[in-house]
Protein backbone atom coordinates (compact mmCIF):
# COMPACT_ATOMS: atom_id res chain seq x y z
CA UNK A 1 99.58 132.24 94.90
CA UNK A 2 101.14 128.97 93.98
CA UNK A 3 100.78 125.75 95.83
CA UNK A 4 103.33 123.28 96.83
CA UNK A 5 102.91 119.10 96.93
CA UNK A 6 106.21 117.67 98.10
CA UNK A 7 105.58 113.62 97.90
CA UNK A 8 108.60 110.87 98.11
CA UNK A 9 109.67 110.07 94.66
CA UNK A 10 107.44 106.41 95.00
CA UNK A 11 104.81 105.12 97.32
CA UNK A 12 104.13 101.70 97.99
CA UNK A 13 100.99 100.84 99.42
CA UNK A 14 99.12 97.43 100.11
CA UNK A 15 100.17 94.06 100.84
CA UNK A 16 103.51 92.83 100.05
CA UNK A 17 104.80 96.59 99.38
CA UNK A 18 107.40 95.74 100.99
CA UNK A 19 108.62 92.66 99.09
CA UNK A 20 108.43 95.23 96.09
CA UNK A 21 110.46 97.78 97.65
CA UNK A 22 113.35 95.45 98.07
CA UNK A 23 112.85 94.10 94.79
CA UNK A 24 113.45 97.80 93.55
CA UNK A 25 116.35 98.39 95.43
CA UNK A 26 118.11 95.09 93.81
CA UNK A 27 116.79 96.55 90.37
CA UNK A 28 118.18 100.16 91.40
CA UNK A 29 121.92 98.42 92.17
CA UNK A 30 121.73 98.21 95.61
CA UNK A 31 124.27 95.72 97.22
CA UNK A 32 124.47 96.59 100.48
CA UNK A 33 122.11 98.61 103.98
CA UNK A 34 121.72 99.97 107.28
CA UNK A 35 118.56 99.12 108.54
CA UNK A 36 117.17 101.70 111.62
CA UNK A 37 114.70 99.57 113.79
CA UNK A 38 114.11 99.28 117.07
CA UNK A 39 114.29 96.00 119.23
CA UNK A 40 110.96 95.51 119.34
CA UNK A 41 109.98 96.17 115.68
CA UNK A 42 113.07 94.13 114.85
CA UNK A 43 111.96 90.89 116.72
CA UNK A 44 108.17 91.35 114.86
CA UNK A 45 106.82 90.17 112.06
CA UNK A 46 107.63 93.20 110.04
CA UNK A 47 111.29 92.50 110.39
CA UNK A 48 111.51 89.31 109.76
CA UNK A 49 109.76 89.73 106.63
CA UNK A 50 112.15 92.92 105.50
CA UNK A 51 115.38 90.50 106.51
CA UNK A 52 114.16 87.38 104.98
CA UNK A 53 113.65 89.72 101.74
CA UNK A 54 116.94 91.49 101.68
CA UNK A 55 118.15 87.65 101.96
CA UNK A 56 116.21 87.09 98.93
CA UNK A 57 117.56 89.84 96.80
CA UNK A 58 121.12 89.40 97.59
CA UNK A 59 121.25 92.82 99.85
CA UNK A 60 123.80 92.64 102.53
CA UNK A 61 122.86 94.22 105.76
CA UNK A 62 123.35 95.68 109.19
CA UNK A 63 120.97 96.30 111.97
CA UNK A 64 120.78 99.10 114.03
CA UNK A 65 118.09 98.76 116.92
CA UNK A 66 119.03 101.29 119.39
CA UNK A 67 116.51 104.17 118.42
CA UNK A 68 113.97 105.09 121.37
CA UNK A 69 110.58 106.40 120.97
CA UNK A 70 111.58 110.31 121.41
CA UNK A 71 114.80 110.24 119.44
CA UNK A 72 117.84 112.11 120.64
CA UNK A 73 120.99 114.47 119.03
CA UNK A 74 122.30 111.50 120.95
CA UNK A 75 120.71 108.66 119.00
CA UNK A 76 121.33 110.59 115.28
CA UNK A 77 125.14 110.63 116.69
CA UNK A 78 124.80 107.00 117.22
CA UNK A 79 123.04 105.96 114.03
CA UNK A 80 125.54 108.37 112.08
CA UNK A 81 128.34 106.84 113.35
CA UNK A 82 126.99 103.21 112.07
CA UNK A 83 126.40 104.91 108.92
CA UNK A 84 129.89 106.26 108.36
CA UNK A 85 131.58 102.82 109.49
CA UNK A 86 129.55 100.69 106.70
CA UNK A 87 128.74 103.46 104.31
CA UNK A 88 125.85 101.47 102.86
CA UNK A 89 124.32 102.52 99.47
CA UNK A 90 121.09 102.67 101.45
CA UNK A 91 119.01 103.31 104.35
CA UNK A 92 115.82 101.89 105.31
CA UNK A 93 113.44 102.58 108.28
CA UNK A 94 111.56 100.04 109.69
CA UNK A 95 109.03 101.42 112.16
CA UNK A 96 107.24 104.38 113.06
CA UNK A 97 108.01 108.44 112.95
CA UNK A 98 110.46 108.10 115.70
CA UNK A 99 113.20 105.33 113.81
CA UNK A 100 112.00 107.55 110.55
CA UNK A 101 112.71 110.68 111.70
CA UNK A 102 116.58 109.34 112.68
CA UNK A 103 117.00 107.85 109.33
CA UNK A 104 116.04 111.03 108.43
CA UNK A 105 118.84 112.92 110.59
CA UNK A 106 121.04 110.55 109.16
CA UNK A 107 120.93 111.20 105.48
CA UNK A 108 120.71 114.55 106.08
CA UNK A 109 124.30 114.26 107.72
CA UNK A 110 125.38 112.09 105.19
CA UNK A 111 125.46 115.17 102.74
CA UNK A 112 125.14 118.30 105.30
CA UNK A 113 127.89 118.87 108.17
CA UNK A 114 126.64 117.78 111.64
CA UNK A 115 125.76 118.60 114.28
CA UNK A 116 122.08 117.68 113.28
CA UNK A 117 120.86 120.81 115.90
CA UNK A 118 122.19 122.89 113.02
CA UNK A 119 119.07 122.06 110.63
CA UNK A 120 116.36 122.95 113.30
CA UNK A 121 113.86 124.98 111.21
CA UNK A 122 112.51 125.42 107.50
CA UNK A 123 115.68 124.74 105.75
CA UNK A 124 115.77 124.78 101.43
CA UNK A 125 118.78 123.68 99.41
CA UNK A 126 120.11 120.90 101.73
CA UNK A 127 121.64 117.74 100.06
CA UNK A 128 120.09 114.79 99.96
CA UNK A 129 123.76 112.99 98.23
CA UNK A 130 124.07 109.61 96.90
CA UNK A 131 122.00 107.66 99.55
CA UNK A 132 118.59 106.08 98.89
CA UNK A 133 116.20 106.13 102.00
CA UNK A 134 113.48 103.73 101.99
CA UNK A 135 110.96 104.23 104.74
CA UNK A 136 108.99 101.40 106.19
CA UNK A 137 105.99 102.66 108.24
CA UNK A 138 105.00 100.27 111.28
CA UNK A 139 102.46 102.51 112.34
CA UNK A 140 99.57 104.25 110.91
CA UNK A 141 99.60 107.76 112.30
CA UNK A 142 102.99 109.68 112.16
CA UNK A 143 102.99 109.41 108.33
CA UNK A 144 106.90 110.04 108.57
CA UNK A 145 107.11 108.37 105.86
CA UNK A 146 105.88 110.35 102.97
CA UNK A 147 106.69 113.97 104.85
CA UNK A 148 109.59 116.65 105.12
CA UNK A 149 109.88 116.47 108.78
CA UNK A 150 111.74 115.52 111.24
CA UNK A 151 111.72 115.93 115.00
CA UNK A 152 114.18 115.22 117.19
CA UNK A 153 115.09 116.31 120.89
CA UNK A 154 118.06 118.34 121.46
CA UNK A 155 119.22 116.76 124.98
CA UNK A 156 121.20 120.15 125.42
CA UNK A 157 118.19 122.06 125.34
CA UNK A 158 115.19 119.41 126.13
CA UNK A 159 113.54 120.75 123.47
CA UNK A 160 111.75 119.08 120.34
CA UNK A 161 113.52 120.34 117.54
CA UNK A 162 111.56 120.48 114.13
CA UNK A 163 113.60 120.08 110.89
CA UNK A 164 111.93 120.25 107.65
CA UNK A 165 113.16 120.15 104.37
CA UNK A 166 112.91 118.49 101.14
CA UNK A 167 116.30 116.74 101.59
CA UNK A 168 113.81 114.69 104.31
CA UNK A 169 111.29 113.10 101.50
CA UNK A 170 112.33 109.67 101.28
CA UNK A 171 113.14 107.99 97.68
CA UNK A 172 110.42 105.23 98.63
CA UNK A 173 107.51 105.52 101.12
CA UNK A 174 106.11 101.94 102.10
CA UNK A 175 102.94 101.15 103.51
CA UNK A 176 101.77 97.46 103.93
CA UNK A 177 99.20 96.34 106.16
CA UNK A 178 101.40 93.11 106.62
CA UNK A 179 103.62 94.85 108.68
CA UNK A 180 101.19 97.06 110.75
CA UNK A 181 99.65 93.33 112.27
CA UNK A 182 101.64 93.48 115.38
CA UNK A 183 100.85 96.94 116.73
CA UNK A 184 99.23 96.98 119.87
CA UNK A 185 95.99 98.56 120.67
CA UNK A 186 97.80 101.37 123.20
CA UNK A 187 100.25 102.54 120.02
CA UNK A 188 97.60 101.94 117.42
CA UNK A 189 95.41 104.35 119.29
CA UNK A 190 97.93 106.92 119.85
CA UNK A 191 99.13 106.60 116.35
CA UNK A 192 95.79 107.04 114.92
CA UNK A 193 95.01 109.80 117.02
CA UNK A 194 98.07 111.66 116.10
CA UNK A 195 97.24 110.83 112.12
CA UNK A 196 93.58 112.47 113.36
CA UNK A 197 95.57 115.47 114.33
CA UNK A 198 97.52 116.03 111.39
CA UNK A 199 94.54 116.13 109.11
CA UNK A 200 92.77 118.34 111.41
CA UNK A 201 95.23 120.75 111.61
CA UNK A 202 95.77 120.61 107.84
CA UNK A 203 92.32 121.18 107.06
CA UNK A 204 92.11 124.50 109.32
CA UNK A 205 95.91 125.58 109.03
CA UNK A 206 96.66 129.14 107.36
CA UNK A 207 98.29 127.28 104.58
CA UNK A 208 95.44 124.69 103.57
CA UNK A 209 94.47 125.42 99.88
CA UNK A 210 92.72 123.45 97.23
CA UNK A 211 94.76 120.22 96.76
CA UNK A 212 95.42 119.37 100.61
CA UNK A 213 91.21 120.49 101.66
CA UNK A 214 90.03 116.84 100.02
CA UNK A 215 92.89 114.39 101.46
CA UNK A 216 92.84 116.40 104.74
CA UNK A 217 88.80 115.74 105.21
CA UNK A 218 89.16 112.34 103.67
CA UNK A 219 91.73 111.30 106.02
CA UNK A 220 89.06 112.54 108.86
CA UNK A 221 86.67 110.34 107.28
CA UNK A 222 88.51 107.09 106.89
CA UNK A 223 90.59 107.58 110.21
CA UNK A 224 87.54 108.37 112.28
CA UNK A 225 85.63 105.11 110.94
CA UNK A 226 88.45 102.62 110.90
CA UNK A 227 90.85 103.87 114.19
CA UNK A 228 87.70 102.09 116.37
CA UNK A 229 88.11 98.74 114.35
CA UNK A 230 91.98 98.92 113.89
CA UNK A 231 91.88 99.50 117.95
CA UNK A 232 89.53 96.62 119.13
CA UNK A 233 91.67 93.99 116.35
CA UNK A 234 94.92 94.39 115.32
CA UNK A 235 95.03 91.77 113.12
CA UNK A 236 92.05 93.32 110.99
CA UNK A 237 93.98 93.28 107.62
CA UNK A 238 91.00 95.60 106.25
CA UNK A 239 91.18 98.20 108.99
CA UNK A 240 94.82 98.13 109.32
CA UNK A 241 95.11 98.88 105.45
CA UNK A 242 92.46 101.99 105.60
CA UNK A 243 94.54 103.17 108.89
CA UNK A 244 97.49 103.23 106.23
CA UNK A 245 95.95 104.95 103.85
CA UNK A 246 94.24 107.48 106.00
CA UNK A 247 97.78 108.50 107.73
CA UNK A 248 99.35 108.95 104.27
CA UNK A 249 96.52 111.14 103.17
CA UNK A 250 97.10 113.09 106.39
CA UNK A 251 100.31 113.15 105.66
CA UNK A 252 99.74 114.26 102.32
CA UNK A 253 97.59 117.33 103.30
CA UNK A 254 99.73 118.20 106.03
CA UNK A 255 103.03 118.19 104.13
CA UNK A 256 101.98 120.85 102.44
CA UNK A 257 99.32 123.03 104.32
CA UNK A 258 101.15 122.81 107.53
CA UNK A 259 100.25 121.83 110.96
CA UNK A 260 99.32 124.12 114.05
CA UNK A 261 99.44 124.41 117.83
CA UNK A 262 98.50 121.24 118.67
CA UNK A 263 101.89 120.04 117.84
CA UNK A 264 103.46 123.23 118.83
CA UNK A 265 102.06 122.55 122.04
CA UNK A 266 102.54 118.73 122.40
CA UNK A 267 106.19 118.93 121.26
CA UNK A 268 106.86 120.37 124.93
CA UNK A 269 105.83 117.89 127.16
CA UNK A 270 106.55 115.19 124.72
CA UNK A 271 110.28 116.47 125.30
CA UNK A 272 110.76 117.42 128.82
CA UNK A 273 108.79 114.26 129.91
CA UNK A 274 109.28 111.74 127.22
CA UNK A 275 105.59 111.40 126.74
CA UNK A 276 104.77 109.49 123.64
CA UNK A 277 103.96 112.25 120.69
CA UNK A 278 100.16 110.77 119.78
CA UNK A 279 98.92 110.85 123.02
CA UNK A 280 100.15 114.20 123.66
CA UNK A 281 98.80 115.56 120.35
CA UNK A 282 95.35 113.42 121.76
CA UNK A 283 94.94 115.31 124.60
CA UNK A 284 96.08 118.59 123.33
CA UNK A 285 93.92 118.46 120.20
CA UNK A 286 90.29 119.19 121.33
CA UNK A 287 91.33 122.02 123.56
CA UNK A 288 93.34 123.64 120.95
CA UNK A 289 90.90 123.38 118.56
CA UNK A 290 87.93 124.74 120.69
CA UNK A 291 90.00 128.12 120.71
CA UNK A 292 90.85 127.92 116.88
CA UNK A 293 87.10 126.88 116.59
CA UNK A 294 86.29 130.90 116.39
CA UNK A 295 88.27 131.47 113.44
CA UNK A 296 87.27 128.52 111.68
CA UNK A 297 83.13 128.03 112.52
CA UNK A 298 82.49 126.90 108.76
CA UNK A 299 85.55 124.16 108.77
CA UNK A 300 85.10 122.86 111.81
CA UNK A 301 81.26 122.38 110.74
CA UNK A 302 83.15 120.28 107.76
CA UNK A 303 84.98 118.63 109.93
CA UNK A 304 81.78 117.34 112.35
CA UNK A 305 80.27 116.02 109.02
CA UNK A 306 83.97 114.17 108.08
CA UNK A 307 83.48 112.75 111.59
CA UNK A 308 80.24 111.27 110.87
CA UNK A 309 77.86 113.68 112.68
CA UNK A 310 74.81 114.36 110.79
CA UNK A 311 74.74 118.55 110.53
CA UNK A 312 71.66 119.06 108.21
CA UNK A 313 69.62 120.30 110.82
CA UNK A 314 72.47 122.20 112.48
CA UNK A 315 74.04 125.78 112.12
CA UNK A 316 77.36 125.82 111.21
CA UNK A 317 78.04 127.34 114.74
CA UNK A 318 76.23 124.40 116.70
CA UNK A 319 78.25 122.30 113.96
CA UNK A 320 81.29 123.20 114.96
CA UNK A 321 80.74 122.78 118.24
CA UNK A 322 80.12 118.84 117.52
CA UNK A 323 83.30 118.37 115.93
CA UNK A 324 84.97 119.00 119.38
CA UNK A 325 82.86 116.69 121.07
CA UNK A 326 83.43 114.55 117.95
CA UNK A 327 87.11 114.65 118.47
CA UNK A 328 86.67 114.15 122.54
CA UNK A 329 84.69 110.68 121.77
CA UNK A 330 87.09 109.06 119.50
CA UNK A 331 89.88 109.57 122.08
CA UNK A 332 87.79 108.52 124.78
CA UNK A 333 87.41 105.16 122.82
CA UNK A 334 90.47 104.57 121.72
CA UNK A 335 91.91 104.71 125.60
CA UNK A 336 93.74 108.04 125.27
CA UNK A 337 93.87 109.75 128.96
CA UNK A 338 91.81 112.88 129.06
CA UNK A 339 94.34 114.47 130.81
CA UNK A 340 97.98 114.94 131.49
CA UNK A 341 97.58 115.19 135.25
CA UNK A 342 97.79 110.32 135.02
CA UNK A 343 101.43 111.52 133.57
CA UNK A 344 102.65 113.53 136.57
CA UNK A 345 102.70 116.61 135.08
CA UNK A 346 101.80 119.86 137.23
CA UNK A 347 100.58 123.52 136.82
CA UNK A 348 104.75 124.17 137.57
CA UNK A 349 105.88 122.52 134.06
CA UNK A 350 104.01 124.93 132.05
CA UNK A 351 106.20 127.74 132.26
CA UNK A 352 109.33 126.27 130.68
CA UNK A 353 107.09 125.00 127.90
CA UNK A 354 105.67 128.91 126.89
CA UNK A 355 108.07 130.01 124.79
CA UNK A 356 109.61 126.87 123.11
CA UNK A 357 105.59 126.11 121.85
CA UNK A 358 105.64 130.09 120.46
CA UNK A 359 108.78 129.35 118.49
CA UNK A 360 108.04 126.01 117.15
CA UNK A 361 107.73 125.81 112.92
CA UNK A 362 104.09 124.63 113.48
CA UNK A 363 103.32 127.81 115.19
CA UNK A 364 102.95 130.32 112.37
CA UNK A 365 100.43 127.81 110.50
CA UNK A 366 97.92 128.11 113.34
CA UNK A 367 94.82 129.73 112.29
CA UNK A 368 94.41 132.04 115.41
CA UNK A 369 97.73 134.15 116.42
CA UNK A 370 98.38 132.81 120.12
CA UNK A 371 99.73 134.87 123.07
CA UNK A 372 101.95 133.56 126.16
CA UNK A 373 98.29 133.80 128.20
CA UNK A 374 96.82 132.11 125.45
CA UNK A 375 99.51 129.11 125.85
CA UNK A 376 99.66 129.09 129.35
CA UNK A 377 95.56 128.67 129.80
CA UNK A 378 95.40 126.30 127.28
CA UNK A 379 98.09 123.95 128.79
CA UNK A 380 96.13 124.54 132.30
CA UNK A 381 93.73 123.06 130.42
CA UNK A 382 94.91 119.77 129.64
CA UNK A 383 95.95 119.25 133.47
């Protein structure tokens, strides 16, 4: 069986990555950008530091700000339609997975017919054309940056719609802790919990294998120790750094083993609610995993040692049991609700969320084969 590692082409990581990046871009002949914020990121220090640089290097640019934290068909329209009146020579995402995931969309139109609904799925072969995408992660947890996915929400539909393909990698993946300074504790800890959840999943997806086992359990390691520290001060350059390179380790593993039914399941609500994708995957992620627990005793007991729970005197069974209480701590400490009952959300919206979660591209990776009972409980427990 062969193994697949699909990375961006460079990754920057540290402070003043993105200084570099720019600097690269100049080098690479690039005169001219669209850059996909948001208006807050824009206003932070993060973009002040990318405009003053593109300043620097002689790199014309445009700003566009109006990306949301659940993007819409609606938003890649919008960005898309920048895009075609400016045709930059490049692209570049400032912020987290959800102005990543547009710039994303955008490329992918740039070289690929629209509408961007088209692409939902595993998709190979797309073009990636002549545009360089630079991705500039604000957060440490989506890990957008170095990954082929992309979700967006199909406002037809109200449904999370889960592209991936290789045509998503971008050219360069950035990651400096400069930029990560202004996060606030709420999005740092849903961030970081949803970086948690990608390693997790990794680690006990069908498709983990030998290269993405040591970054997935790493990641647990690093994100479990630092999340706390990055949480309780923001301006932690050490913590913020090891949040970055935890999430891009996730990312790593995930990229290529796959994720699960966490996501599968937090991609519904996260849709038909606009609930913000960590804290959904938060919630979601210790009752998932207590039903994949059964299938998985042994790496869940690696997981409770990743964590930092001392298993020598345990079975693997009582070990495994720890890493959901493991898992139930950190959120509890980070802020994240236990529930999603402090959202609004009733027994009544978990119908229309069944079978969109059983056809989601993270669904086949799970390691236990879920039924529409199985969903349907599982959400009842998350109320």
């Amino acid at each position: 069986m062969s193994f697949t590692l699909a990375l961006p082409r460079l990754s920057l990581s540290g402070e003043s990555a993105v200084c570099d990046a720019v600097a690269m871009l100049e080098q690479q002949g690039v005169r001219s950008a669209l850059v996909l914020t948001d208006k807050i990121v824009r206003g932070l220090d993060g973009g002040k530091l990318l405009f003053s640089t593109l300043e620097k290097h002689h790199i014309s640019f445009n700003t566009f700000d109006a990306i949301d934290p659940n993007p819409t068909t609606q938003t890649v329209d919008a960005a898309f339609a920048e895009f075609r009146r400016l045709l930059p020579d490049a692209v570049i995402a400032l912020g987290g997975g959800s102005v990543i995931d547009t710039a994303k969309a955008v490329r992918i139109l740039s070289a690929n017919p629209g509408p961007i609904s088209l692409y939902e799925g595993v998709h190979h072969g797309l073009k990636t054309g002549r545009i360089m995408l630079v991705a500039i992660s604000t957060t440490s947890g989506t890990a957008a940056e170095v990954t082929s996915n992309a979700v967006i929400t199909d406002v037809s539909r109200h449904v999370k719609m889960v592209i991936i393909s290789h045509a998503n990698l971008p050219d360069i993946a950035v990651n400096d802790p400069l930029v990560l300074m202004s996060m606030p504790p709420a999005i740092t800890a849903s961030t970081g919990m949803d970086a948690l959840t990608h390693a997790i999943e990794a680690y006990v997806s069908k498709g983990a294998h030998p290269l993405t086992d040591p970054t997935a359990l790493e990641a647990i390691r690093v994100i479990t120790h630092w999340l706390p520290i990055a949480y309780d001060d923001g301006h932690d350059q050490k913590a913020r750094e090891m949040m970055a390179h935890g999430q891009f380790l996730a990312g790593m593993a995930f990229n290529s083993a796959g994720l699960g039914c966490v996501h599968s399941l937090a991609h519904q609500p996260g849709a038909t609610h606009n609930l913000a994708h960590g804290v959904c995957n938060a919630i979601l992620l210790p009752v998932v995993e207590e039903f994949n627990r059964v299938e998985a005793i042994s790496r869940f007991a690696d997981i409770a040692k990743a964590m930092g729970i001392n298993i020598q005197s345990m079975s693997e069974k009582d070990a495994s049991v720890e890493a959901i209480a493991a898992i139930r701590r950190l959120s509890k400490r980070v802020g994240i609700p236990p529930s999603f009952k402090i959202f609004g959300i009733m027994e009544k919206d978990i119908e229309a969320w069944i079978a969109p979660a059983l056809r989601d591209p993270c669904t086949p990776a799970n390691p236990r084969t879920l039924s529409p009972d199985d969903v349907r409980r599982l959400y009842k427990s998350a109320l």
